[in-house]
Protein backbone atom coordinates (compact mmCIF):
# COMPACT_ATOMS: atom_id res chain seq x y z
CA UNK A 1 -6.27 2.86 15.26
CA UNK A 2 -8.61 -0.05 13.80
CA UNK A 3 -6.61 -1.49 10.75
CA UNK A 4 -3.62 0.18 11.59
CA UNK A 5 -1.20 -3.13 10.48
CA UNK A 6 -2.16 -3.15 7.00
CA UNK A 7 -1.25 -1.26 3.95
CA UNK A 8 -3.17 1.80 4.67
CA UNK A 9 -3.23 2.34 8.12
CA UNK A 10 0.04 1.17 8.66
CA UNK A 11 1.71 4.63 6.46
CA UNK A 12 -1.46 6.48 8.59
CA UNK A 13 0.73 5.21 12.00
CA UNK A 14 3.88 5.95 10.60
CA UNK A 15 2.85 9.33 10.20
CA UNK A 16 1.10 10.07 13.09
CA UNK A 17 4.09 9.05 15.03
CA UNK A 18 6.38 11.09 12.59
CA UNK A 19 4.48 13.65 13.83
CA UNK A 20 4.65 13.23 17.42
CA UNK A 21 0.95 11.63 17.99
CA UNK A 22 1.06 8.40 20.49
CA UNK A 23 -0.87 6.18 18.37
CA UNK A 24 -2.36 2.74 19.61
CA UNK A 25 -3.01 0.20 17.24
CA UNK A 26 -6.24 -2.61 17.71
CA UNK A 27 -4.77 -5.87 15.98
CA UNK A 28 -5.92 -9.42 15.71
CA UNK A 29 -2.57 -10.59 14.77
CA UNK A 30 0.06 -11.32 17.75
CA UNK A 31 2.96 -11.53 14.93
CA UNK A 32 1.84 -7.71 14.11
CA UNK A 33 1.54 -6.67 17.72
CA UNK A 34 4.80 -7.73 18.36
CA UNK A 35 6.63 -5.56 15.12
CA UNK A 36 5.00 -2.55 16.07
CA UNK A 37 5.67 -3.22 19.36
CA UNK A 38 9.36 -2.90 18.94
CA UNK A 39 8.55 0.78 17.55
CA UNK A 40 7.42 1.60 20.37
CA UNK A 41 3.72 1.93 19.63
CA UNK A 42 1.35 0.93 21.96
CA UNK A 43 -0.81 -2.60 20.56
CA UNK A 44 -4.00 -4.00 21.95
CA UNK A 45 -4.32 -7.67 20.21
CA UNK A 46 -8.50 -8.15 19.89
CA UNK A 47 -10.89 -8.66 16.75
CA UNK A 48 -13.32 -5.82 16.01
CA UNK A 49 -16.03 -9.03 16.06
CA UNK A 50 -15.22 -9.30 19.49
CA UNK A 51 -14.78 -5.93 20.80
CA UNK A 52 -16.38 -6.82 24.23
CA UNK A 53 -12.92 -8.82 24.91
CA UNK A 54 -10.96 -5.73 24.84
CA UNK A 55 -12.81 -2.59 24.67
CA UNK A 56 -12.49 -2.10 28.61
CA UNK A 57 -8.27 -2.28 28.01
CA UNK A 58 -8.68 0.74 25.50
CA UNK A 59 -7.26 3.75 27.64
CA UNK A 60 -8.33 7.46 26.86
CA UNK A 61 -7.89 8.45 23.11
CA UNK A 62 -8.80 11.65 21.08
CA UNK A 63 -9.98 10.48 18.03
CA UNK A 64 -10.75 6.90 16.73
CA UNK A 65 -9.64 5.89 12.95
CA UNK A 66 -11.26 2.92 11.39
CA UNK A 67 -9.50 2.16 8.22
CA UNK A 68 -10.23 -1.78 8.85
CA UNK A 69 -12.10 -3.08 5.78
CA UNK A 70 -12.58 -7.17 5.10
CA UNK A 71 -11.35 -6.88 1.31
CA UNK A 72 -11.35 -9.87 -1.19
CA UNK A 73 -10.28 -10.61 -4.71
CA UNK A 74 -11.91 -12.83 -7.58
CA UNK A 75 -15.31 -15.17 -7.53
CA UNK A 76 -16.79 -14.59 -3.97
CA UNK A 77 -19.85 -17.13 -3.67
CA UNK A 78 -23.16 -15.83 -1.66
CA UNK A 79 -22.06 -17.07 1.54
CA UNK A 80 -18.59 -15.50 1.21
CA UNK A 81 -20.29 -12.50 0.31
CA UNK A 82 -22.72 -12.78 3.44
CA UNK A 83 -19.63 -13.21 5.80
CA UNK A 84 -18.13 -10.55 4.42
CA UNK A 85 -20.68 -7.96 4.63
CA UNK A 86 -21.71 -9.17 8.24
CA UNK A 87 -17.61 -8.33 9.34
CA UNK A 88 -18.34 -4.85 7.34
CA UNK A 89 -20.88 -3.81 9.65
CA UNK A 90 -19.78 -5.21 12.86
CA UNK A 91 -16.18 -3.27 11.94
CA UNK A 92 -18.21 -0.39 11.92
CA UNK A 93 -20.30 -1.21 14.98
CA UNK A 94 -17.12 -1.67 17.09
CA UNK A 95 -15.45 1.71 15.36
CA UNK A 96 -18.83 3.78 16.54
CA UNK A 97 -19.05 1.56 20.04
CA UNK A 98 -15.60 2.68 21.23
CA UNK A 99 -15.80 6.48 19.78
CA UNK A 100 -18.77 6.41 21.99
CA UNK A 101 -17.60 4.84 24.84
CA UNK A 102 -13.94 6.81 25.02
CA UNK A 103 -16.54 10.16 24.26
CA UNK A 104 -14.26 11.28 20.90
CA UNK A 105 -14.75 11.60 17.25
CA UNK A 106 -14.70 8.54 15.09
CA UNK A 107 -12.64 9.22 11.31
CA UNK A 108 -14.88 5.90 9.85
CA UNK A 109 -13.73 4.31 5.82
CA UNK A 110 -16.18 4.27 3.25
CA UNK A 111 -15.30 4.32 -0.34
CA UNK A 112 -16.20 6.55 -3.81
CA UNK A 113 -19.54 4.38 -4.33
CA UNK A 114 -20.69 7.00 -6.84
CA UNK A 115 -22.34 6.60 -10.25
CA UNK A 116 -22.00 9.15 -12.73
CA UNK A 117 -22.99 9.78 -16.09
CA UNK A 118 -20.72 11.78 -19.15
CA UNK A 119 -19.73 15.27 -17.71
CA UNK A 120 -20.57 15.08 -14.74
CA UNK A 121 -18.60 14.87 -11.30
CA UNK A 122 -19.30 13.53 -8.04
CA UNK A 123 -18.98 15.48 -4.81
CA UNK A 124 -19.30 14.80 -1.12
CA UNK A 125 -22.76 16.06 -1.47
CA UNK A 126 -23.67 12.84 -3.90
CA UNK A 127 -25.51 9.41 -2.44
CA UNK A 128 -23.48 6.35 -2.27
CA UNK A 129 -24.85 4.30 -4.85
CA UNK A 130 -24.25 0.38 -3.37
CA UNK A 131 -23.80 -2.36 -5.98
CA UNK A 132 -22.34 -5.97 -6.39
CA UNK A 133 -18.97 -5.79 -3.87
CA UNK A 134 -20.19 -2.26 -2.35
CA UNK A 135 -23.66 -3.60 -1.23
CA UNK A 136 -21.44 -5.18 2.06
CA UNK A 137 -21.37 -1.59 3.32
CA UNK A 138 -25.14 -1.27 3.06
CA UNK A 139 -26.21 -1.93 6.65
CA UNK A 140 -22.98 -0.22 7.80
CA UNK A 141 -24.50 3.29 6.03
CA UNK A 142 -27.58 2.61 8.28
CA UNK A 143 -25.61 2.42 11.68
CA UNK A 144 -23.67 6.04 10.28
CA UNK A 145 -26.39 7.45 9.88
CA UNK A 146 -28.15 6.76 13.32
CA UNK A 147 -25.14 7.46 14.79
CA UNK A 148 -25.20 10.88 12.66
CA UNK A 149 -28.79 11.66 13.99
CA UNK A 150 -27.63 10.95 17.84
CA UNK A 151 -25.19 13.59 17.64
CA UNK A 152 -21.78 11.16 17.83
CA UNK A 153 -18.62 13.59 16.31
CA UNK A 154 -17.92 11.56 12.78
CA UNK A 155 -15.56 12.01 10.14
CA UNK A 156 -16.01 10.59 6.49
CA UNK A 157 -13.17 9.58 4.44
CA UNK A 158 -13.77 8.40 0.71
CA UNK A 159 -11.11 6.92 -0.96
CA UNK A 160 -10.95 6.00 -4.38
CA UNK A 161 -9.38 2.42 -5.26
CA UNK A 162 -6.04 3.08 -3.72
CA UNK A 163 -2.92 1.71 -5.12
CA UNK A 164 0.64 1.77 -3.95
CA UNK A 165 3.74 -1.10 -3.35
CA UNK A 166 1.38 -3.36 -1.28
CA UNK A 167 -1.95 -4.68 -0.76
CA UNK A 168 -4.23 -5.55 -3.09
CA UNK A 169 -2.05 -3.82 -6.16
CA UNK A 170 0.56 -7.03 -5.37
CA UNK A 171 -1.83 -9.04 -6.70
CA UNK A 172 -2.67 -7.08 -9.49
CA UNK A 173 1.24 -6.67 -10.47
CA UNK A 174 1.88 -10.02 -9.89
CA UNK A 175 -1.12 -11.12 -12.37
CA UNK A 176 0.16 -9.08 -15.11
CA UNK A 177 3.47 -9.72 -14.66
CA UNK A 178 2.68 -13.37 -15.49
CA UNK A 179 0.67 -12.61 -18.20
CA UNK A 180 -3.03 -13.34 -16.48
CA UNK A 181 -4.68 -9.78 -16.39
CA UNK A 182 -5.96 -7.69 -19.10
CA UNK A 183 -8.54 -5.09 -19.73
CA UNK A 184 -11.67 -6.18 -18.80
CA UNK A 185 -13.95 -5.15 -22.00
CA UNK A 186 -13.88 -1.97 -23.19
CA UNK A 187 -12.30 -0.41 -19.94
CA UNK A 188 -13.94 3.38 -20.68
CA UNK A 189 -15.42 3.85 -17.46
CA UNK A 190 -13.88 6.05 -14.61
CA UNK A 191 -12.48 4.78 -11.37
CA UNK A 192 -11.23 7.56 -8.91
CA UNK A 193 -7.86 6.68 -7.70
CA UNK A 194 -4.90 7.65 -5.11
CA UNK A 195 -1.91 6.61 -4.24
CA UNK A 196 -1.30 4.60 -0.81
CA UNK A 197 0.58 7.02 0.85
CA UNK A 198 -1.45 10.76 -0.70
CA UNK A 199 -4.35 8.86 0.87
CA UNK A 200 -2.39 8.35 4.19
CA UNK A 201 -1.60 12.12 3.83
CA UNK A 202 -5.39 12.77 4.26
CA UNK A 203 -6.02 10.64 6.89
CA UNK A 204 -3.47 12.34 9.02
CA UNK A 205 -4.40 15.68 8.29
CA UNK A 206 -8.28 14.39 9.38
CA UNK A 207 -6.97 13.39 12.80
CA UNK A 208 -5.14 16.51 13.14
CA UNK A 209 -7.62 19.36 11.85
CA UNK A 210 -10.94 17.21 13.51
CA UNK A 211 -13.27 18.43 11.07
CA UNK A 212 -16.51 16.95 12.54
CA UNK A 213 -19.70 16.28 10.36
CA UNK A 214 -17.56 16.33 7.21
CA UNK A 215 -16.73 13.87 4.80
CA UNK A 216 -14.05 14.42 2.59
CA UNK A 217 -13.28 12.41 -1.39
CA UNK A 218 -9.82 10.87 -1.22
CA UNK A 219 -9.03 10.60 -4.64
CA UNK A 220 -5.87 12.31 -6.79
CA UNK A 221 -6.54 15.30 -9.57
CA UNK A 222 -7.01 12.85 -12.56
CA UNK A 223 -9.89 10.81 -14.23
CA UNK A 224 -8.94 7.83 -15.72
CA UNK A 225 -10.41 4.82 -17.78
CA UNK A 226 -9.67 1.38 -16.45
CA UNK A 227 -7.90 1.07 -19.34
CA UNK A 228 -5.58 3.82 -19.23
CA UNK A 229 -5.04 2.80 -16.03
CA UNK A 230 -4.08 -0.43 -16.78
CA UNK A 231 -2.19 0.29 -19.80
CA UNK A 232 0.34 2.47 -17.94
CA UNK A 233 0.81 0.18 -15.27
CA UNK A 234 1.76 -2.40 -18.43
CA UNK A 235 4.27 0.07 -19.95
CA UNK A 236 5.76 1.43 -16.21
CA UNK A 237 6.16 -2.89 -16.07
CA UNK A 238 7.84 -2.69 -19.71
CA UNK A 239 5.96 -4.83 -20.93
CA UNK A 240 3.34 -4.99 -24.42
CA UNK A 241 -0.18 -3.71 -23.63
CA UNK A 242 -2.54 -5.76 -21.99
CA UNK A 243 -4.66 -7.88 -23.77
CA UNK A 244 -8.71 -7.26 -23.78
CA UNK A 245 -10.67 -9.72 -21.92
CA UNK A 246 -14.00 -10.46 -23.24
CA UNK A 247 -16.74 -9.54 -20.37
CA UNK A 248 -18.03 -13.36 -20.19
CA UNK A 249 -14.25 -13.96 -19.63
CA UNK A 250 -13.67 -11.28 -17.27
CA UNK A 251 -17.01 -12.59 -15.17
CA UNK A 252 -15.46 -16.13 -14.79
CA UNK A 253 -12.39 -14.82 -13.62
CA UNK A 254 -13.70 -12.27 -11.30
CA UNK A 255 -17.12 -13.19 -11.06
CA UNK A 256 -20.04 -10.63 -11.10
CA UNK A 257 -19.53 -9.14 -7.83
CA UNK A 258 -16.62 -7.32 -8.30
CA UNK A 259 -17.00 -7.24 -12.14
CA UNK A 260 -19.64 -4.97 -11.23
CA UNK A 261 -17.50 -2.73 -9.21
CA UNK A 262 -14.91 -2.57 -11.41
CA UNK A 263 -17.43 -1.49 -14.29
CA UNK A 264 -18.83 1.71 -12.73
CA UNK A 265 -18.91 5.18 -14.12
CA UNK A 266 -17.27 7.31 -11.63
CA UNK A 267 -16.16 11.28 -11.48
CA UNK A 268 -15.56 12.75 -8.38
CA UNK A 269 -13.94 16.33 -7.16
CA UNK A 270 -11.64 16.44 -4.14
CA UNK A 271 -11.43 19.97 -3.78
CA UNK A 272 -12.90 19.91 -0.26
CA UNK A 273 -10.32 18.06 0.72
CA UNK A 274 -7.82 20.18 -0.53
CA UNK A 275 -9.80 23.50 0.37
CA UNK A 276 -10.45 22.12 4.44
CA UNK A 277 -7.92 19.74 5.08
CA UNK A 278 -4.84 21.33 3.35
CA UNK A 279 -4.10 18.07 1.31
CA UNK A 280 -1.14 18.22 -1.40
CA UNK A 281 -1.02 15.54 -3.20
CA UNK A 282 2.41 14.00 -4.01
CA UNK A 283 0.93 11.93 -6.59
CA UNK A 284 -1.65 14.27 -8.34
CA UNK A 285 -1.83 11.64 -11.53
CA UNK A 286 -1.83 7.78 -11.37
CA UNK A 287 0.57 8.56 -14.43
CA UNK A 288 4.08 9.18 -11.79
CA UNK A 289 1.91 7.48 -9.18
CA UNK A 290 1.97 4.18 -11.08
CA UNK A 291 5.45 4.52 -12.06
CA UNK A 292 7.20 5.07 -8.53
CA UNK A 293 4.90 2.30 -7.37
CA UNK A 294 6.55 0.03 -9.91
CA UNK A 295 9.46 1.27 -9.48
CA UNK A 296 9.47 0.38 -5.81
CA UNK A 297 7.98 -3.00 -6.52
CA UNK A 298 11.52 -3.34 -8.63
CA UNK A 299 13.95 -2.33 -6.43
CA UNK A 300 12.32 -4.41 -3.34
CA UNK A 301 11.34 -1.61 -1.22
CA UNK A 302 8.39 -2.91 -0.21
CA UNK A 303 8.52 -2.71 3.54
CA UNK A 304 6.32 -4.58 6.12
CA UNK A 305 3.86 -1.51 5.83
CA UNK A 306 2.49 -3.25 2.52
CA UNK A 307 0.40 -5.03 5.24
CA UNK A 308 1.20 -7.05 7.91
């Protein structure tokens, strides 16, 4: 398991090993190691940018999951954004380089890069449409697909901009709980979206089923506006809705990289998903997604899976 400390692929191991699965997790972080460690899950401490110190100490496995993805949050400045695209594709590199060397499929992270226009909706069957963050994954798509065209057994997840008690969404809360975040202009454009631990659902359910050659849309049953979305998390948090941020604001404060991102028109389906993998989703609106999220965030019940 590549990522497995953090907040998604730490509910993936949890379930795997819920489920009987010996899972091993790849981790750069000793501290990490250590904690799951103590579960009794195997660890392997190495950096995917260095695979070649630790690939050989990788012992048989059935299936590979990469869920490892260098994330950031606000202004990133061209040579941020170079470094951060370079650790994109050599994550991916090192995810294909051991599925290949331990002979098994490879379940690889990419993300619902669609762009749609009024009634329409985006299925697996759609190109990836890379711009501003999403153009760090663009020389990862070209090592998928010459790994496609060799033959090498992959798997496709697509998540939509997953949310849960943890990660990135900490960040978020704690913004608008201080009164910093808004909605960024109008906020009328789609963003798919799942909860942490629906999306965790798929993965396992991936590993289990080994659908090879498919890729699969991660996201729950519905569309929202960033502004609905935003303006539910506001009243789940009790408190008045967000203020709009004019767009010459909002590209100060997050600068046009992920502005651009967070501006996209996107529809998607995930009835293959539910049709191939058997995925029920807990959370089938971010409507009671967003308020047992807060909810947890209240209470404290944020465990060390929000990402070690």
């Amino acid at each position: 398991m590549l990522g497995g400390t953090g907040f998604l692929g730490s509910r993936i191991v949890t379930r795997l090993t819920s489920r009987g699965h010996e899972v091993t997790i790849l981790t750069r972080r000793t501290e990490a190691a250590e904690y799951f460690g103590s579960k009794g899950i195997k660890t392997i401490v190495g950096d995917l940018v260095e695979p070649k110190a630790f690939i050989d100490s990788i012992s048989p496995q059935d299936c590979v999951v990469s869920v490892a993805m260098p994330l950031e949050f606000g202004r990133i400045s061209k040579s941020k954004f170079t470094q951060i695209k370079e650790r994109a594709t050599k994550f991916v590199s090192t995810a294909l380089t051991i599925g290949k060397k331990l002979d098994c499929s490879t379940i690889l992270t990419l993300g619902t890069a669609y762009s749609t226009r009024p009634g329409q909706v985006a299925d697996e069957s759609w190109p990836l449409v890379r711009t501003g963050l999403t153009r760090a994954g663009e020389e990862a798509d070209v090592l998928i697909a010459e790994a496609k065209k060799e033959g090498q057994p992959l798997i496709i997840m697509l998540p939509g901009q997953i949310y849960g008690p943890g990660g990135q969404f900490l960040k978020m809360y704690e913004m608008m709980k201080s009164g910093r975040s808004g909605v960024f202009g109008r906020g009328d454009n789609h963003i798919p979206r799942v909860h942490v631990d629906d999306c965790a659902q798929a993965f396992v359910l991936a590993v289990e089923k080994q659908p090879v050659g498919e890729s699969f849309i991660i996201a729950d049953d519905t569309p929202c506006t960033t502004r609905e979305f935003t303006e539910r998390m506001a009243e789940c948090m009790g408190l008045p809705q967000p203020r709009t941020v004019p767009m010459f604001m909002a590209r100060i404060i997050l600068g046009g990289l992920l502005l651009s991102v967070m501006q996209m028109e996107c529809v998607v389906t995930n009835e293959k998903a539910k049709r191939e993998l058997g995925w029920e989703l807990g959370y089938p609106s971010y409507q009671e997604g967003l308020k047992a999220t807060i909810d947890n965030l209240r209470e404290g019940t944020v465990s060390v899976q929000s990402g070690l």
